[in-house]
Protein backbone atom coordinates (compact mmCIF):
# COMPACT_ATOMS: atom_id res chain seq x y z
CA UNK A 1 11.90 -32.51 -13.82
CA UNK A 2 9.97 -29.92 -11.35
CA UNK A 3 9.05 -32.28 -8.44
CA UNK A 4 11.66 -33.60 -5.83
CA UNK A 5 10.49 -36.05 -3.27
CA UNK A 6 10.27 -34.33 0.24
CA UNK A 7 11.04 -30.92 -0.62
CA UNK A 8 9.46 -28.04 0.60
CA UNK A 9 8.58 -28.65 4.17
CA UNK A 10 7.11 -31.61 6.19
CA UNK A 11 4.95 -33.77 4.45
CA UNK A 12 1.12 -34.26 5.27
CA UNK A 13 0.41 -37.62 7.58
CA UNK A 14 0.38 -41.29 6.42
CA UNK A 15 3.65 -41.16 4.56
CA UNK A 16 5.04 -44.27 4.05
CA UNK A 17 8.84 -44.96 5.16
CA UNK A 18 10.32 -44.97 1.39
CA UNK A 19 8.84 -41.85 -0.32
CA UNK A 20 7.80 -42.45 -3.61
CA UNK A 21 10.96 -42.12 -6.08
CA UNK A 22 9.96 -39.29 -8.49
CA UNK A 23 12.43 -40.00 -11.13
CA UNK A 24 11.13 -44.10 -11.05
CA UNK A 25 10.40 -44.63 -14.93
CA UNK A 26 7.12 -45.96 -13.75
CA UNK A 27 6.41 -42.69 -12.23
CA UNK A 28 8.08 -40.64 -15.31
CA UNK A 29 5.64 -42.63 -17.28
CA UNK A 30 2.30 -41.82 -15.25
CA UNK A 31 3.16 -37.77 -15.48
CA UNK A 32 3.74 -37.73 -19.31
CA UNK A 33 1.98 -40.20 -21.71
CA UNK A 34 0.19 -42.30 -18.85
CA UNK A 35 -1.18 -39.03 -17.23
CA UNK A 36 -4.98 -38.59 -17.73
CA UNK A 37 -5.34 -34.80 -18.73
CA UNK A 38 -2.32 -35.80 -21.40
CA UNK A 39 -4.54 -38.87 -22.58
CA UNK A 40 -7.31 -36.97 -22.67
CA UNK A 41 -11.06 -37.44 -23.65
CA UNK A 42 -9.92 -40.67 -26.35
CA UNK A 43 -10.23 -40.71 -29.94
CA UNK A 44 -13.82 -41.87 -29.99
CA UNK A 45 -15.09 -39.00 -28.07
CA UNK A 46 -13.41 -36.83 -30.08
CA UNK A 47 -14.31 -38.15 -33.23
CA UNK A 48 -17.59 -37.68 -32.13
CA UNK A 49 -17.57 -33.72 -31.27
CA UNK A 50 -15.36 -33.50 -34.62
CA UNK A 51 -18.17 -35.31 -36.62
CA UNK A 52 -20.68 -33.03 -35.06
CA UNK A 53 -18.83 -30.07 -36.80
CA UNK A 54 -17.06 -29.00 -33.05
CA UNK A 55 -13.36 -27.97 -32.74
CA UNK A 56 -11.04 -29.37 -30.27
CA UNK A 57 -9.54 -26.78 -27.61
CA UNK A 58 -5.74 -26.14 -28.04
CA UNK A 59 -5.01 -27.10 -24.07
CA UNK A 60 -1.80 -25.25 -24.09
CA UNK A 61 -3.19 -22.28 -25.38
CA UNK A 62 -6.17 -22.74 -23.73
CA UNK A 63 -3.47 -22.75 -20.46
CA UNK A 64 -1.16 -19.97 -21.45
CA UNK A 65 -4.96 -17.69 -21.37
CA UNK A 66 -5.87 -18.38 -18.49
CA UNK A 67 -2.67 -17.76 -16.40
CA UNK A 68 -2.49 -14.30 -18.07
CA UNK A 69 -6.09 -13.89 -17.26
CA UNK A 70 -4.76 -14.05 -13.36
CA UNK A 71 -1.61 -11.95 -14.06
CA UNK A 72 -3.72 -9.21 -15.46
CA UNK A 73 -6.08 -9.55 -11.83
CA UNK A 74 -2.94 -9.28 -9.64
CA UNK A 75 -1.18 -6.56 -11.46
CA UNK A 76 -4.40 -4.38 -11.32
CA UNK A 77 -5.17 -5.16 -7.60
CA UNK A 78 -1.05 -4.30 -6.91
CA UNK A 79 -1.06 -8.62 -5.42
CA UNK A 80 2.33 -10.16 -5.56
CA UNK A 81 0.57 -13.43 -5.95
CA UNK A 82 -2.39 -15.48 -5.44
CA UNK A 83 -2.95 -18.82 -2.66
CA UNK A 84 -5.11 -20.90 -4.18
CA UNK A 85 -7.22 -23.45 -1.58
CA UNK A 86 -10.08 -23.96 -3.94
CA UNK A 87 -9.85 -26.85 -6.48
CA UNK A 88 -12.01 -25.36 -8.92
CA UNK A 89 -9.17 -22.36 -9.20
CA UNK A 90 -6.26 -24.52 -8.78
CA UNK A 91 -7.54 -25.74 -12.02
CA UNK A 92 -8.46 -22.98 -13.97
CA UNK A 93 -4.80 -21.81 -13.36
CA UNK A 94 -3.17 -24.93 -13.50
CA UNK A 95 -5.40 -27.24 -15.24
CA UNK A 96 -4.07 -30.19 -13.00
CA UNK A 97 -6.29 -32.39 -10.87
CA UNK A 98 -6.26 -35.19 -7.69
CA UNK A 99 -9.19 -35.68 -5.72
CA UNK A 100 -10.88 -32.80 -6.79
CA UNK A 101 -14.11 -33.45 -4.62
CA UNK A 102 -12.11 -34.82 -1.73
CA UNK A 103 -9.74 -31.97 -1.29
CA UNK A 104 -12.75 -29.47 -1.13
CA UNK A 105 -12.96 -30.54 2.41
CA UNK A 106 -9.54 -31.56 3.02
CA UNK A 107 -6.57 -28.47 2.84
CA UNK A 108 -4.65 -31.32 1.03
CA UNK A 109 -3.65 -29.51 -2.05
CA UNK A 110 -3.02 -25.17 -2.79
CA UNK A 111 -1.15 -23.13 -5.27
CA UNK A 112 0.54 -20.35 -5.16
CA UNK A 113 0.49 -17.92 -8.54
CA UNK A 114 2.66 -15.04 -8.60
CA UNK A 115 2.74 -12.03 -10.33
CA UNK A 116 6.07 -12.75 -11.67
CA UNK A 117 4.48 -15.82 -13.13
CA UNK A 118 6.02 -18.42 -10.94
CA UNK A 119 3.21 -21.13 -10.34
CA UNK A 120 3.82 -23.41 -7.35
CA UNK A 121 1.31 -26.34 -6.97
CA UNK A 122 1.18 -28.40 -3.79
CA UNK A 123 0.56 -32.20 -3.98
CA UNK A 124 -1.15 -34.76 -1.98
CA UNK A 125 1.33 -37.48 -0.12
CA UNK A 126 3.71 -39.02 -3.26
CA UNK A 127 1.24 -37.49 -5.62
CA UNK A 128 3.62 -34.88 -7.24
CA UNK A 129 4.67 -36.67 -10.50
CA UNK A 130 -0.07 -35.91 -11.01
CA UNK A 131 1.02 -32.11 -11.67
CA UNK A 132 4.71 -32.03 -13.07
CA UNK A 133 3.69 -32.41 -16.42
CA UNK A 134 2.23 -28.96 -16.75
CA UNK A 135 4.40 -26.87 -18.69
CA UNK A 136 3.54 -23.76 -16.99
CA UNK A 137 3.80 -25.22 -13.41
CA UNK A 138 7.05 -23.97 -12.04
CA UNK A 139 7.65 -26.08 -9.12
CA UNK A 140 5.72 -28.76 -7.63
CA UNK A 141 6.30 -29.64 -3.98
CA UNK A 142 4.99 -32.14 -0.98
CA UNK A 143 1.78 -30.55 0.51
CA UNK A 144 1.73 -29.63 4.54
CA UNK A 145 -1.74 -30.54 5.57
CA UNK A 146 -3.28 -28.87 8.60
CA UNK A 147 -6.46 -29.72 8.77
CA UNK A 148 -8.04 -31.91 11.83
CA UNK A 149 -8.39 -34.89 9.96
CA UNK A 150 -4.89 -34.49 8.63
CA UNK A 151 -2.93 -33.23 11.89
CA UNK A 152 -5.17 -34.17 14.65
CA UNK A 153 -4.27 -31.73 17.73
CA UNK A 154 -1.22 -31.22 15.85
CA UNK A 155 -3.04 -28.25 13.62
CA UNK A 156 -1.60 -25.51 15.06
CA UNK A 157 1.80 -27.02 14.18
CA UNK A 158 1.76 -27.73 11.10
CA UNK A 159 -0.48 -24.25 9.99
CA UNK A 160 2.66 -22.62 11.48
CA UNK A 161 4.80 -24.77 9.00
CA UNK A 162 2.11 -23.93 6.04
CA UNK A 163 2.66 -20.52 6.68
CA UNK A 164 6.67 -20.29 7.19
CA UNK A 165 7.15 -21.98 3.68
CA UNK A 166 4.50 -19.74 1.99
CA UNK A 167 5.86 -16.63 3.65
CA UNK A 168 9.47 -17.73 2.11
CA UNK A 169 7.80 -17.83 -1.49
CA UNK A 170 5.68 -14.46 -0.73
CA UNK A 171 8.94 -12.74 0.67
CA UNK A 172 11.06 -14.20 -2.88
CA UNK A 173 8.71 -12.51 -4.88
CA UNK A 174 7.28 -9.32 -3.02
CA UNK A 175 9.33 -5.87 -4.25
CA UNK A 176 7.86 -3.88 -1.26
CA UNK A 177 5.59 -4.86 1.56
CA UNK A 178 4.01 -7.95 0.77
CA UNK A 179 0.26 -8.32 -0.62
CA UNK A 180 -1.10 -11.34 -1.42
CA UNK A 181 -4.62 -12.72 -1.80
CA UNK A 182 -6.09 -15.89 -0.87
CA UNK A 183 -9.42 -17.53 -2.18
CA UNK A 184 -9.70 -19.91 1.35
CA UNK A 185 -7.86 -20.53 3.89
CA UNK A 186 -7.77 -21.89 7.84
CA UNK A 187 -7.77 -19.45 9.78
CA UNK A 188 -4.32 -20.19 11.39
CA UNK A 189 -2.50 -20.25 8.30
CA UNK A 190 -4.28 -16.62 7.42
CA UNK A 191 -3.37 -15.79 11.05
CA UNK A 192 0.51 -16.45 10.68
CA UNK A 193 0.57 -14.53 7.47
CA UNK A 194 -0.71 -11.59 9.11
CA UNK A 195 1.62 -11.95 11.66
CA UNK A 196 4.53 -11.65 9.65
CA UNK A 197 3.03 -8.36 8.24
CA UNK A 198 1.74 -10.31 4.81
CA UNK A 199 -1.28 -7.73 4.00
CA UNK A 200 -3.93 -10.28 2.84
CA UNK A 201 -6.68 -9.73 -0.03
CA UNK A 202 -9.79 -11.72 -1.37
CA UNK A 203 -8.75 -14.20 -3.96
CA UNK A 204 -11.93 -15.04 -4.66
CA UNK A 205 -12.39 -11.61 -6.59
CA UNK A 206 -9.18 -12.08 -8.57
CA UNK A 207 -10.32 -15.88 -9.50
CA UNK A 208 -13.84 -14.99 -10.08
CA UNK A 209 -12.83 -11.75 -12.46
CA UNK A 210 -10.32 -13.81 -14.37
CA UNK A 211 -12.83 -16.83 -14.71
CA UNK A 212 -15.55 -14.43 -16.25
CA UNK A 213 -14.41 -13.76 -19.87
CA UNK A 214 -14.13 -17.04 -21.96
CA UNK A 215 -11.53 -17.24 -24.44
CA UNK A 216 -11.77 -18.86 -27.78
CA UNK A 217 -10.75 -22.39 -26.61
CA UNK A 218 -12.14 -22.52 -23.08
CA UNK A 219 -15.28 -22.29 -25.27
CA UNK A 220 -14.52 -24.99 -27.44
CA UNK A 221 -14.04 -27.38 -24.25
CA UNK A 222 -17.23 -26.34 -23.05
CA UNK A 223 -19.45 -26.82 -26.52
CA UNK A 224 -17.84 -30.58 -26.19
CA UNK A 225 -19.16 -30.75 -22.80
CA UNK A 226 -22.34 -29.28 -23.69
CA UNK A 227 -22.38 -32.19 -26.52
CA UNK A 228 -21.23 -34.89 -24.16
CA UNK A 229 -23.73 -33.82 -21.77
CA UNK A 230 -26.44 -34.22 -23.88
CA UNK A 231 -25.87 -37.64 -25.24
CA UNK A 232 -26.05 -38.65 -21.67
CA UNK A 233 -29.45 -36.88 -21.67
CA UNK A 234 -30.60 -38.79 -24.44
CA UNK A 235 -29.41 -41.99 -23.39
CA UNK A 236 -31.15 -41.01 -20.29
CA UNK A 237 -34.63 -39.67 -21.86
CA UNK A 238 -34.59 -43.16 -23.89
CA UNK A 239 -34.38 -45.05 -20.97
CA UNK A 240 -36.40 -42.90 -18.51
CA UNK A 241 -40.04 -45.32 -17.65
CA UNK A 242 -42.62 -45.66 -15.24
CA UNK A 243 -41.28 -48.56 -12.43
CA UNK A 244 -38.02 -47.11 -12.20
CA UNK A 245 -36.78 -45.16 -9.22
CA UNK A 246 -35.67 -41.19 -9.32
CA UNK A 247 -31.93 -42.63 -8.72
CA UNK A 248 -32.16 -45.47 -11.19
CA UNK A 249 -32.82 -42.29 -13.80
CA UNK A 250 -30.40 -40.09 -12.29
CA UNK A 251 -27.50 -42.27 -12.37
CA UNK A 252 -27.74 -42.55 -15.76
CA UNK A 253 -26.37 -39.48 -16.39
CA UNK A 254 -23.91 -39.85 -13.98
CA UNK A 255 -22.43 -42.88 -15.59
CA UNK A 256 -22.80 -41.14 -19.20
CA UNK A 257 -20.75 -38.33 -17.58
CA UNK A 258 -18.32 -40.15 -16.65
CA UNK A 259 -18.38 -42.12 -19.90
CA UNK A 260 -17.49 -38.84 -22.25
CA UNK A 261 -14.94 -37.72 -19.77
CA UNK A 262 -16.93 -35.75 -17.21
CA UNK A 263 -15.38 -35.18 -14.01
CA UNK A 264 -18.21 -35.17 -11.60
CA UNK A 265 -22.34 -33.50 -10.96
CA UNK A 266 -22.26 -31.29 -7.90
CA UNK A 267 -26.33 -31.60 -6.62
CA UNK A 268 -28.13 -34.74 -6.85
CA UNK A 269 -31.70 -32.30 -7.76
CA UNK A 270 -34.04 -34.70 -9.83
CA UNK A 271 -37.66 -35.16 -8.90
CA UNK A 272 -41.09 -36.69 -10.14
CA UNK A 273 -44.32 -36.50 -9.81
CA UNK A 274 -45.77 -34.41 -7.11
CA UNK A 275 -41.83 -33.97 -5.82
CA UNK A 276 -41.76 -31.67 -8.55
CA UNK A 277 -42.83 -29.18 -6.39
CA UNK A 278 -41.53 -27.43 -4.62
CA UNK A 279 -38.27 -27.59 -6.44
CA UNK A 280 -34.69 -28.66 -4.82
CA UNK A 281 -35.58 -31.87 -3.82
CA UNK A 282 -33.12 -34.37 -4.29
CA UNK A 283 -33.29 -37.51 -6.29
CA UNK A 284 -34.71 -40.51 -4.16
CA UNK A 285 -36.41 -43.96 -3.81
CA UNK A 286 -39.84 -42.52 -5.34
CA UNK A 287 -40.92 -44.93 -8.02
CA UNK A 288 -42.12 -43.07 -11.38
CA UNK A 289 -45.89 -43.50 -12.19
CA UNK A 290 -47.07 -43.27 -15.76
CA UNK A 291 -48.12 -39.65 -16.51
CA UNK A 292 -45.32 -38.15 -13.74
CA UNK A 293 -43.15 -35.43 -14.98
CA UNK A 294 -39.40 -35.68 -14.18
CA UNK A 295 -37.64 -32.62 -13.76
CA UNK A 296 -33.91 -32.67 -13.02
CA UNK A 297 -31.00 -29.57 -13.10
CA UNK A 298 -27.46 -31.61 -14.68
CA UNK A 299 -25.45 -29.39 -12.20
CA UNK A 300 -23.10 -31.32 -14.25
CA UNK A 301 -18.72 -30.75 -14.68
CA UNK A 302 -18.00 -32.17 -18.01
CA UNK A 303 -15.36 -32.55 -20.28
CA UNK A 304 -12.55 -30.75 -20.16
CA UNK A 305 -13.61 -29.47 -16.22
CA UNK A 306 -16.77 -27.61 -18.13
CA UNK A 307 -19.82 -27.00 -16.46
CA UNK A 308 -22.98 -28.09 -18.20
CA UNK A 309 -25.89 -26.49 -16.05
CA UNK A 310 -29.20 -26.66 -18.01
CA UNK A 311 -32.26 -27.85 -17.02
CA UNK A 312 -35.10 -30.39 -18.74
CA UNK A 313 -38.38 -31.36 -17.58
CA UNK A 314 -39.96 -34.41 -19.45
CA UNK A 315 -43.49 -36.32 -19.54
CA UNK A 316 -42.46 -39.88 -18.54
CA UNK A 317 -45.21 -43.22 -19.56
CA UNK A 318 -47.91 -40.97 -21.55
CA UNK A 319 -48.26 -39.15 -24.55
CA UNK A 320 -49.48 -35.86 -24.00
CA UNK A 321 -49.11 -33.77 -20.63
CA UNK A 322 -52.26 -33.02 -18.85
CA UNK A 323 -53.59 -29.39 -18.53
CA UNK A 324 -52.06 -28.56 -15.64
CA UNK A 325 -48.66 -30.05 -16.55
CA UNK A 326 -48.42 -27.87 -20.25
CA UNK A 327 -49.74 -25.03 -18.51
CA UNK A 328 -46.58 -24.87 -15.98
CA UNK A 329 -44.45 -25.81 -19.15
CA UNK A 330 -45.83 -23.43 -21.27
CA UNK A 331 -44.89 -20.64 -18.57
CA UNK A 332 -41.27 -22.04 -17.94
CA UNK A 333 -40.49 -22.35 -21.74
CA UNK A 334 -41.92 -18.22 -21.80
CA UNK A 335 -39.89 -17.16 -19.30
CA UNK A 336 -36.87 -18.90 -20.73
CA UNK A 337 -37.27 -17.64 -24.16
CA UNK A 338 -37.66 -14.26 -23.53
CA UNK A 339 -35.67 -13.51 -21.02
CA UNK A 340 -32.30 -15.18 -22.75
CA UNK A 341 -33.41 -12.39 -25.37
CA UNK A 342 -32.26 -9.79 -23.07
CA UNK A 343 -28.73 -11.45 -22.42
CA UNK A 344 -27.02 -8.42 -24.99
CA UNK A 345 -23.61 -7.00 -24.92
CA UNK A 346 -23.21 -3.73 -22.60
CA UNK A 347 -26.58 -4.06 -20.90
CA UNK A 348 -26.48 -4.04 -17.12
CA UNK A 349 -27.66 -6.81 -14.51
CA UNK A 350 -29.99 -4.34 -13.07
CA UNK A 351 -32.01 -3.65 -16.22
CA UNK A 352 -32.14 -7.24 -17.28
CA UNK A 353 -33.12 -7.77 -13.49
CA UNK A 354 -36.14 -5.25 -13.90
CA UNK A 355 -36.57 -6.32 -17.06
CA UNK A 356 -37.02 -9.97 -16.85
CA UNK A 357 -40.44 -11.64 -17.37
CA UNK A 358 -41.64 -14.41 -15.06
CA UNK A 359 -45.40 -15.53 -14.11
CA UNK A 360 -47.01 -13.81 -10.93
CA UNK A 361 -45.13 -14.29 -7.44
CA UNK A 362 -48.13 -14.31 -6.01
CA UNK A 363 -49.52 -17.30 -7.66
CA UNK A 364 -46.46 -18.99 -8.64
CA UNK A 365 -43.02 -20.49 -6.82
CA UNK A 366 -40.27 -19.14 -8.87
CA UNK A 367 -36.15 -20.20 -8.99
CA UNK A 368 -33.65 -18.85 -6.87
CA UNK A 369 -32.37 -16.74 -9.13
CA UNK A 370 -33.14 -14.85 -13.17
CA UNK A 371 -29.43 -16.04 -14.33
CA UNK A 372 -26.05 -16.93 -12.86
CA UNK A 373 -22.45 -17.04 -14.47
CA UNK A 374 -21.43 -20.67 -15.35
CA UNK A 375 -17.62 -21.70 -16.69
CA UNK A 376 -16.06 -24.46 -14.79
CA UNK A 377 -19.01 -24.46 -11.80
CA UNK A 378 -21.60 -22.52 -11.15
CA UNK A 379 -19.39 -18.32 -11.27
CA UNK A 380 -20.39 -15.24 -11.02
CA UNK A 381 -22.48 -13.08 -11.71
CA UNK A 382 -25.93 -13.75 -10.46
CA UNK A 383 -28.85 -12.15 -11.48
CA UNK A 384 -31.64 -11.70 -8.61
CA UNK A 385 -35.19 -11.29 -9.15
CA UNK A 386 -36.47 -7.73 -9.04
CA UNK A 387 -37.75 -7.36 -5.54
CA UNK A 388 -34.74 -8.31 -3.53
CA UNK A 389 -32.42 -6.19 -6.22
CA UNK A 390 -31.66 -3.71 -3.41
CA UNK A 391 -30.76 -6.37 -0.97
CA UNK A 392 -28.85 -8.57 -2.51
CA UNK A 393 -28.57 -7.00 -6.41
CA UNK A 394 -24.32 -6.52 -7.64
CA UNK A 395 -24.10 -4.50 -10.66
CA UNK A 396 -22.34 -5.28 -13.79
CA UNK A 397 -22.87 -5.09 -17.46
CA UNK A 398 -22.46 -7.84 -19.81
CA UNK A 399 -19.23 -8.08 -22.12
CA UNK A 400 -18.56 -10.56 -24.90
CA UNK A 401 -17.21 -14.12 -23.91
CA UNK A 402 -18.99 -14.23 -20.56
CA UNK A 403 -21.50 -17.54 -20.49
CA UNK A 404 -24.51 -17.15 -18.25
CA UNK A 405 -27.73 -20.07 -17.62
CA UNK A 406 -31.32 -18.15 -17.64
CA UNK A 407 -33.06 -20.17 -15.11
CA UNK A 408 -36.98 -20.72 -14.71
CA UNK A 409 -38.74 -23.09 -12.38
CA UNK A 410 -43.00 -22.60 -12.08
CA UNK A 411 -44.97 -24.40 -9.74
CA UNK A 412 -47.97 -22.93 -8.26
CA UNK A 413 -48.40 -21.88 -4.91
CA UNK A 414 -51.29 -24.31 -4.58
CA UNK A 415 -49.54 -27.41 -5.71
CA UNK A 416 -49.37 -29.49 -8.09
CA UNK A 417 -46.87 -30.30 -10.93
CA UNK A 418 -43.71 -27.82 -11.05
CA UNK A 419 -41.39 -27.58 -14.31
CA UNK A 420 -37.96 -26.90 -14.50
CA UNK A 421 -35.86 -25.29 -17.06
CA UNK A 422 -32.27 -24.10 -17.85
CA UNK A 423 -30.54 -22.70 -20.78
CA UNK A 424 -26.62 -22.10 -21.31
CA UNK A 425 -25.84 -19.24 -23.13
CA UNK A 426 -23.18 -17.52 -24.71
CA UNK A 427 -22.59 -13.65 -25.12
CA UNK A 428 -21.47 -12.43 -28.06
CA UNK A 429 -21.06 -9.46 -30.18
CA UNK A 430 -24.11 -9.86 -31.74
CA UNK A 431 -26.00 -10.96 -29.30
CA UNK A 432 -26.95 -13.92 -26.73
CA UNK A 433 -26.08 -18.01 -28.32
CA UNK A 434 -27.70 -20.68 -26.79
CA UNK A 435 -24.87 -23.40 -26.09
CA UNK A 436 -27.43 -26.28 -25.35
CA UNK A 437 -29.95 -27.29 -27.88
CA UNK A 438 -31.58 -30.54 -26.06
CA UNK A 439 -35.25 -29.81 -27.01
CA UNK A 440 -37.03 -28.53 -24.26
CA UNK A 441 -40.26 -29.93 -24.92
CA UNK A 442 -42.33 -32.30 -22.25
């Protein structure tokens, strides 16, 4: 057993008297068999992707890929280790979870991954039996929280404790002068690290560089999620009528997600009617007139901690759009189609920037963005729109096993309806794969 109750350091606040006893059966229980990532998705879920001709990941190997994926990044940048603040990265190299929303906000939970291979996860309050049953987790200790809400005008305290135990681990596994990077981190923690002559990198280039290639069963999670997600779709097409509310539609997909074991949606971006445009507006009280179209973005981590970002836009109480509603489609479903044709192996960001259709800026409102990276959120790389290429453009060249969305929102400049649309794709050998196949029709 990894975890021992109150080691490591002083525990976060609101600890009761009697820690919780780690070696309780109870508790034993709850970190093998009763844990939820050991339960998994449930056999009807699975039977479901396995019916639909899908393969299960292999977790373990799934695991074992991704850690060497982050070895590889910290050998090549000369990093002793990585300090993981960020959820979404404690999970892609742990693949444990608590409060994954929550502790976005909260410094309530970090890793450490060293280059030796020694993975350290830090728990929540009596919450370390939730990652002990990771067989590549080394250690799992008591979190130090330091944070306002969790130290009050103690901070500076207890981000001087933070940063004494971390600098023991750094100095166990440093061979020379230690170099370490760090995805987040409060600035008094990154302060004390410096101080003790830790030279500090971004971890958010090591996480996003081992996060970009796929491998073989991170890609078979995410085809499940793609599948879950778009049962909830259809559930929530079927259901979708005129006298309902933009929330009573949208949390229909939330409850599907969390149905098929999705985790959580990360925007709330669904609109109707003349909310359409311009795009980003959030889901709200509007009530859904016959004839409206109903765009939303699913935003959406899925099964297995997958994204699923694609886009629909659909015709809601009529049955056939008006002009001016299949005109804007009719664009949208053009610039989707061709420009996931230019999502090849070896071809740069740059030319598929320049390259990339879309209707007139002039006359129409465009997405943010041509194409983004998408694995377990929304990743890098982006893809900008031509103009602002020398601005804000990063160069790269597609390789096999990235996954990218092509985005396409059109709306004209003079109002009226605005469609939105979203494809996941795959890059392969051959050639881009469209991972979503919900029909994009109104």
């Amino acid at each position: 057993m990894k975890a021992e109750a109150g080691k490591g350091g002083v525990r976060q606040g609101g600890v009761p008297r009697v820690p919780l006893d780690q070696t309780a059966p109870d508790v034993v229980a709850a970190r093998t068999l009763g844990h939820h990532l050991e339960i998994g998705p449930g056999e009807a879920l699975t039977s479901e992707w396995l019916a639909a001709g899908l393969s299960l990941p292999d977790l373990d190997a799934m695991r074992h890929y991704r850690l060497d994926r982050i070895i590889d990044q910290l050998v090549e940048r000369n990093y002793d280790g990585v300090i993981l603040m960020d959820p979404m990265n404690i999970r892609y190299a742990t693949d444990t979870t608590n409060m994954q929303v929550w502790v976005m906000h909260n410094g309530a939970r970090y890793a450490w991954v060293g280059a030796d291979r020694r993975v350290i996860v830090w728990e929540f309050v009596d919450c370390e039996f939730l990652s002990d049953y990771h067989p590549l987790v080394t250690e799992v200790r008591p979190a130090i929280g330091s944070t306002y809400f969790l130290a009050g005008h103690r901070f500076a305290e207890k981000a001087r404790q933070w940063a004494d135990e971390m600098i023991t681990i750094i100095n166990e596994t440093a061979t020379g002068s230690p170099r370490v990077a760090i995805d987040q981190c409060h600035y008094l923690g990154y302060r004390h690290l410096e101080e003790a002559g830790v030279e500090i990198g971004f971890g958010g280039e090591v996480m996003e560089q081992a996060r970009l290639i796929k491998g073989p069963d991170e890609l078979a999670a995410m085809r499940c999620a793609v599948h879950a997600c778009q049962a909830s779709m259809a559930e929530m097409r079927e259901a979708a009528q005129p006298g309902m509310t933009e929330r009573d539609v949208w949390a229909l997909l939330h409850a599907g997600n969390i149905r098929r074991a999705g985790e959580w949606i990360e925007t709330q971006i669904l609109a109707s009617g003349p909310r359409t445009n311009p795009w980003m507006q959030e889901a709200s009280s509007r009530i859904i007139e016959a004839g409206d179209l109903v765009a939303f973005d699913t935003d959406l981590v899925g099964a297995y901690g997958m994204m699923v970002d694609i886009s629909r836009t659909w015709l809601v109480g009529a049955d056939s759009p008006d002009p001016a509603q299949a005109h804007v489609h009719a664009l949208a479903q053009e610039q989707i189609d061709r420009n996931i044709e230019l999502l090849t192996p070896g071809r740069s960001l740059e030319d598929i920037s320049r390259k990339s259709w879309f209707p007139a800026d002039d006359d129409y409102r465009h997405y943010c963005v041509l194409n983004h990276g998408v694995g377990q959120c929304d990743e890098y790389p982006e893809v900008v729109f031509p103009e602002v290429w020398d601005e804000w453009g990063v160069d790269d060249e597609l390789r096999p096993g990235m996954v990218l969305t092509t985005e396409a929102f059109v709306g004209s400049r003079s109002g009226g309806p605005g469609v939105k649309l979203e494809e996941q794709v795959l890059i392969t050998e051959s050639g881009p794969e469209r991972l979503s196949s919900f029909p994009m029709s109104l």
